[in-house]
Protein backbone atom coordinates (compact mmCIF):
# COMPACT_ATOMS: atom_id res chain seq x y z
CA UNK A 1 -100.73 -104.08 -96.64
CA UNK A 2 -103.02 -106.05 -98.72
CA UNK A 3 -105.10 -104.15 -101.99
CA UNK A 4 -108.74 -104.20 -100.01
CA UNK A 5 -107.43 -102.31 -97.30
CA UNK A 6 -106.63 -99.49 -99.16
CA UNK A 7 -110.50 -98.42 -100.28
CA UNK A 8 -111.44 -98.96 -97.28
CA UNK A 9 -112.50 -95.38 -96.08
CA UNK A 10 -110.82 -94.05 -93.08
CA UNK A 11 -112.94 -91.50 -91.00
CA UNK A 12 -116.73 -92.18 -90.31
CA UNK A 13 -117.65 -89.62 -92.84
CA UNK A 14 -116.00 -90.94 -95.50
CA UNK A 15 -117.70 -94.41 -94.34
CA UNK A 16 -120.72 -92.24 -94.33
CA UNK A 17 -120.09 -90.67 -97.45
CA UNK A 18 -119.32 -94.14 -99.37
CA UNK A 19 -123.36 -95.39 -98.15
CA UNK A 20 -124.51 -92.45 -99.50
CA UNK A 21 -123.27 -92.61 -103.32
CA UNK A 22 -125.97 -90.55 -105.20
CA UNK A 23 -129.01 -89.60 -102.47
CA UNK A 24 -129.49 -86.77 -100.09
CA UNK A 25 -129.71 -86.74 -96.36
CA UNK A 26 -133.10 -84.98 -95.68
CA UNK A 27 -133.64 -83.56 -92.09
CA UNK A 28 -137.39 -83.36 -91.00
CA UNK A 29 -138.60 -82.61 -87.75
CA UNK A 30 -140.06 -80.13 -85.83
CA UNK A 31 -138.73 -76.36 -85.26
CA UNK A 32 -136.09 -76.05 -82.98
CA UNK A 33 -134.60 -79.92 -83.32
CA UNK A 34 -131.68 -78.75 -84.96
CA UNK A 35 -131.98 -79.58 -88.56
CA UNK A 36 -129.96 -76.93 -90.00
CA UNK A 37 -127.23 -76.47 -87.18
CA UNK A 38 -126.77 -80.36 -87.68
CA UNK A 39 -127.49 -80.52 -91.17
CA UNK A 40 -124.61 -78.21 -91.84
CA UNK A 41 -122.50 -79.38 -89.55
CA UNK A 42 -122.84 -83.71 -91.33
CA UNK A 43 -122.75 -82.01 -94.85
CA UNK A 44 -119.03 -80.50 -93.35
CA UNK A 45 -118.51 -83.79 -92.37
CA UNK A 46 -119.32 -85.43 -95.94
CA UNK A 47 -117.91 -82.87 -97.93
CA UNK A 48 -121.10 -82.10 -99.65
CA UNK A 49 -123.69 -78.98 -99.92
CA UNK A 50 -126.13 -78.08 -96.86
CA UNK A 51 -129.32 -76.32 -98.50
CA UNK A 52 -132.04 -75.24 -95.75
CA UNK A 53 -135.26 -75.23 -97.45
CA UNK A 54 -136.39 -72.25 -95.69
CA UNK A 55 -133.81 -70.02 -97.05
CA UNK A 56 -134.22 -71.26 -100.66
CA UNK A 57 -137.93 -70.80 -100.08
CA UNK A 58 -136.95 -66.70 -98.85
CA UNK A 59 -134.31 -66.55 -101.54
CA UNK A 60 -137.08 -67.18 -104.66
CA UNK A 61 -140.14 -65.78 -103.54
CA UNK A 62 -138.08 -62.68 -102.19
CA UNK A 63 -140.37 -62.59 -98.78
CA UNK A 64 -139.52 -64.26 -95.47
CA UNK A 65 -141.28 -67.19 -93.99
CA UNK A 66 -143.35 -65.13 -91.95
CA UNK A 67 -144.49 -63.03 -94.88
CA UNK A 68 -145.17 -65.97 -97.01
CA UNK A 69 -147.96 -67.66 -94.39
CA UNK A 70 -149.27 -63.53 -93.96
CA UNK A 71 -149.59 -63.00 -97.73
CA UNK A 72 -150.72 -66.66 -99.12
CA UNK A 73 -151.69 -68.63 -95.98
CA UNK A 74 -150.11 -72.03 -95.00
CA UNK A 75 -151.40 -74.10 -98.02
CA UNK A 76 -150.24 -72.16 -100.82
CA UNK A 77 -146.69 -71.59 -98.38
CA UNK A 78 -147.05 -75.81 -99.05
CA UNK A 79 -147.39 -76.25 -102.66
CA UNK A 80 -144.34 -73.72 -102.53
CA UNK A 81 -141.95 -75.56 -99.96
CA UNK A 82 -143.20 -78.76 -102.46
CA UNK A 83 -141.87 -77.37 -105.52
CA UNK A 84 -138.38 -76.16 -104.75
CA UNK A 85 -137.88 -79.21 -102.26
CA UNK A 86 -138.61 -81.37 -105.53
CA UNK A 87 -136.10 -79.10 -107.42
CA UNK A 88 -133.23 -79.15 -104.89
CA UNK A 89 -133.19 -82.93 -104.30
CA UNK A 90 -132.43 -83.59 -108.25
CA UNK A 91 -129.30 -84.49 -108.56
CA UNK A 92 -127.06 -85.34 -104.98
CA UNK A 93 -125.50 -85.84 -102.36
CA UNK A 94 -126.64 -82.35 -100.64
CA UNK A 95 -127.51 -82.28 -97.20
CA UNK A 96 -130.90 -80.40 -97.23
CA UNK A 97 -132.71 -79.28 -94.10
CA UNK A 98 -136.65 -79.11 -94.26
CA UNK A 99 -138.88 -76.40 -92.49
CA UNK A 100 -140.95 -78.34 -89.85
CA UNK A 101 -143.84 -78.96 -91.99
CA UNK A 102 -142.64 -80.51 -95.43
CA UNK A 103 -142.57 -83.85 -94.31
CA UNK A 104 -146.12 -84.07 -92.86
CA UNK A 105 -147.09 -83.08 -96.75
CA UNK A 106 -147.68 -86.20 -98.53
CA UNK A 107 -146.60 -85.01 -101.91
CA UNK A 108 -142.99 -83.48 -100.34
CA UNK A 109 -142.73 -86.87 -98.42
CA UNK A 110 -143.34 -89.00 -101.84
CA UNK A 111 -140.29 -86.48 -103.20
CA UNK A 112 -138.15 -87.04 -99.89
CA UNK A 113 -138.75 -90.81 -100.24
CA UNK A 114 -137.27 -91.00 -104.11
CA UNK A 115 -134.59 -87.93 -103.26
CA UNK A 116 -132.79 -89.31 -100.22
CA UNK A 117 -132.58 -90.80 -96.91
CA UNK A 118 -134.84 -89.37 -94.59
CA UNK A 119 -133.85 -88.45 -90.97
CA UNK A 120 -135.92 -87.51 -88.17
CA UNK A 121 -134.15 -85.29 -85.53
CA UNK A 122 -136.43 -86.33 -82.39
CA UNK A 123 -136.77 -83.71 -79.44
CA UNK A 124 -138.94 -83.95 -76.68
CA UNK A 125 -141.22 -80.80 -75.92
CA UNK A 126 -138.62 -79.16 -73.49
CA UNK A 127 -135.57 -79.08 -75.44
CA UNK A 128 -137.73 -77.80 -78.35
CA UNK A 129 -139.38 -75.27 -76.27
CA UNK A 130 -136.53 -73.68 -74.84
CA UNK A 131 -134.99 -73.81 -78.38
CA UNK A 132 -137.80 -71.64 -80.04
CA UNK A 133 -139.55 -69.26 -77.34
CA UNK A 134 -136.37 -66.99 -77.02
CA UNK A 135 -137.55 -65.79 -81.00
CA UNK A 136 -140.68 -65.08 -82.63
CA UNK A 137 -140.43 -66.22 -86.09
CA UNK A 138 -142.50 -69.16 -86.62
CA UNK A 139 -145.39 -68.36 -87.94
CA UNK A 140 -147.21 -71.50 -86.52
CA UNK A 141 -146.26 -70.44 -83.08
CA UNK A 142 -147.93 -66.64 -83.32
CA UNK A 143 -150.36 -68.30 -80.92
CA UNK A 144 -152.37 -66.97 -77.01
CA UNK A 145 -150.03 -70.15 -75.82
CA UNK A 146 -147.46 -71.24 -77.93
CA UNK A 147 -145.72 -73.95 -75.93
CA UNK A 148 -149.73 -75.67 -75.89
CA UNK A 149 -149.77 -74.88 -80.03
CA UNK A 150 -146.14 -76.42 -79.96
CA UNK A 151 -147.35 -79.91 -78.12
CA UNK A 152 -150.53 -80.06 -80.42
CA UNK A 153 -147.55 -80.45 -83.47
CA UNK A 154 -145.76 -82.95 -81.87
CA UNK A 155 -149.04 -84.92 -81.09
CA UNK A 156 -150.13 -84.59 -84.77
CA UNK A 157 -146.10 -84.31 -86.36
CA UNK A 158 -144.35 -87.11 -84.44
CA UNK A 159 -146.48 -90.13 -86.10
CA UNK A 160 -146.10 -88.85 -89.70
CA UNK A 161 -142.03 -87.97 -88.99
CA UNK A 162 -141.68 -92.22 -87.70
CA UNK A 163 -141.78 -92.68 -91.03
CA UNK A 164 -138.51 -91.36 -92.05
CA UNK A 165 -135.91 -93.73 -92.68
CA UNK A 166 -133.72 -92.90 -89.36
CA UNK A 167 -134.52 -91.45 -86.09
CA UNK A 168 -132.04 -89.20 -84.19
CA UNK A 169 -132.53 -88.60 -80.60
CA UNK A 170 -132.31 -84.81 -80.14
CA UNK A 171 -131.62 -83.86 -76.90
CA UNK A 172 -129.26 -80.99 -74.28
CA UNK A 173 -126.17 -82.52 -75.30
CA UNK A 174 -123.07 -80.32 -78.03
CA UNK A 175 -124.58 -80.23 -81.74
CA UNK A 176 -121.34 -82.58 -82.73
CA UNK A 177 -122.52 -85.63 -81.12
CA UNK A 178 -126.05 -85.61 -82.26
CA UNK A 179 -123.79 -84.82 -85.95
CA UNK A 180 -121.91 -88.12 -85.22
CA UNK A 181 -124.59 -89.86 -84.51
CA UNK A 182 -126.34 -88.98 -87.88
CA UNK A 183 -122.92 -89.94 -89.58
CA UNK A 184 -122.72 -93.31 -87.84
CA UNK A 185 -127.04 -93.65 -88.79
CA UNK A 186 -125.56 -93.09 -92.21
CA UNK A 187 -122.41 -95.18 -92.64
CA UNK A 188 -124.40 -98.24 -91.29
CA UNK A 189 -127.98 -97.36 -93.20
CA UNK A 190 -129.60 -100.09 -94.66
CA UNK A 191 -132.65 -99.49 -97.28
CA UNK A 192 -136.00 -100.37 -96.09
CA UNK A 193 -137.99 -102.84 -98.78
């Protein structure tokens, strides 16, 4: 056995892990794509931290998601979600998993760009609506007909979330393909000029 073939990494997350180096993998999408069961499930994969934004968010301002939008409203909920995204992405590889609006936020996105590689979990409106209406609590969904408010997102979402670096097709099938998949995205990512 020749010298090159032994740094050659064996198992598609070390492949995976290799392309990464120094960045984070940053989930966006909507609610109910599967950004943190996934998330967690590639960071297991890489060896690396999983962060969900969302929990960060509850663990520093001490009040849940829900709470947050009742108290402050939506934009100042933003500028929050902006800051401590900006603070978790110094200094990788983490996996982090964004709340469904970060990414549509120009300022998180500019953060996302120079933090990481972006990855868009991609669901169509079924699989994300029998994800989310068995719970109630999103905030942006406290609406007279939520699976209507939850199309209106995608409409306005799914342009803004093309811009990530790499799409994942979300769909019915087990959580550890759609994590291979994002490992295999990974190991064979190539930078956008």
């Amino acid at each position: 056995m020749n010298e090159t073939n032994l740094s050659v990494p064996a198992t598609l997350g070390e492949q995976a892990r290799a392309k990464l180096g120094r960045r984070n993998i940053v989930f966006v999408g909507l609610m109910g794509a599967g950004k943190s069961a996934v998330g967690r499930m590639v960071a297991q994969q890489l060896r690396i931290p999983f962060i969900d934004t969302d929990v960060e968010i509850e663990r520093v301002s001490r009040m849940t998601i829900s709470e947050l939008f009742a108290t402050y409203g939506e934009e100042e909920f933003r500028a929050l979600e902006t800051r401590v995204i900006k603070r978790l992405l110094r200094g990788g590889p983490k996996v982090v998993s964004t709340g469904g609006g970060a990414f549509i936020n120009d300022n998180t996105r500019a953060h996302i760009r120079r933090g990481g590689i972006s990855l868009w979990l991609k669901a169509d409106l079924e699989v994300l609506w029998e994800r989310v209406n068995k719970r109630d609590h999103r905030p942006l969904l406290k609406t007279e007909n939520p699976k209507a408010t939850l199309a209106a997102l995608m409409e306005k979402r799914y342009p803004i979330y093309a811009e990530a670096d790499v799409t994942i097709e979300s769909r019915d099938v087990r959580k550890e393909i759609i994590a291979t998949e994002v490992l295999t995205a990974i190991a064979g990512f190539k930078q956008r000029d």
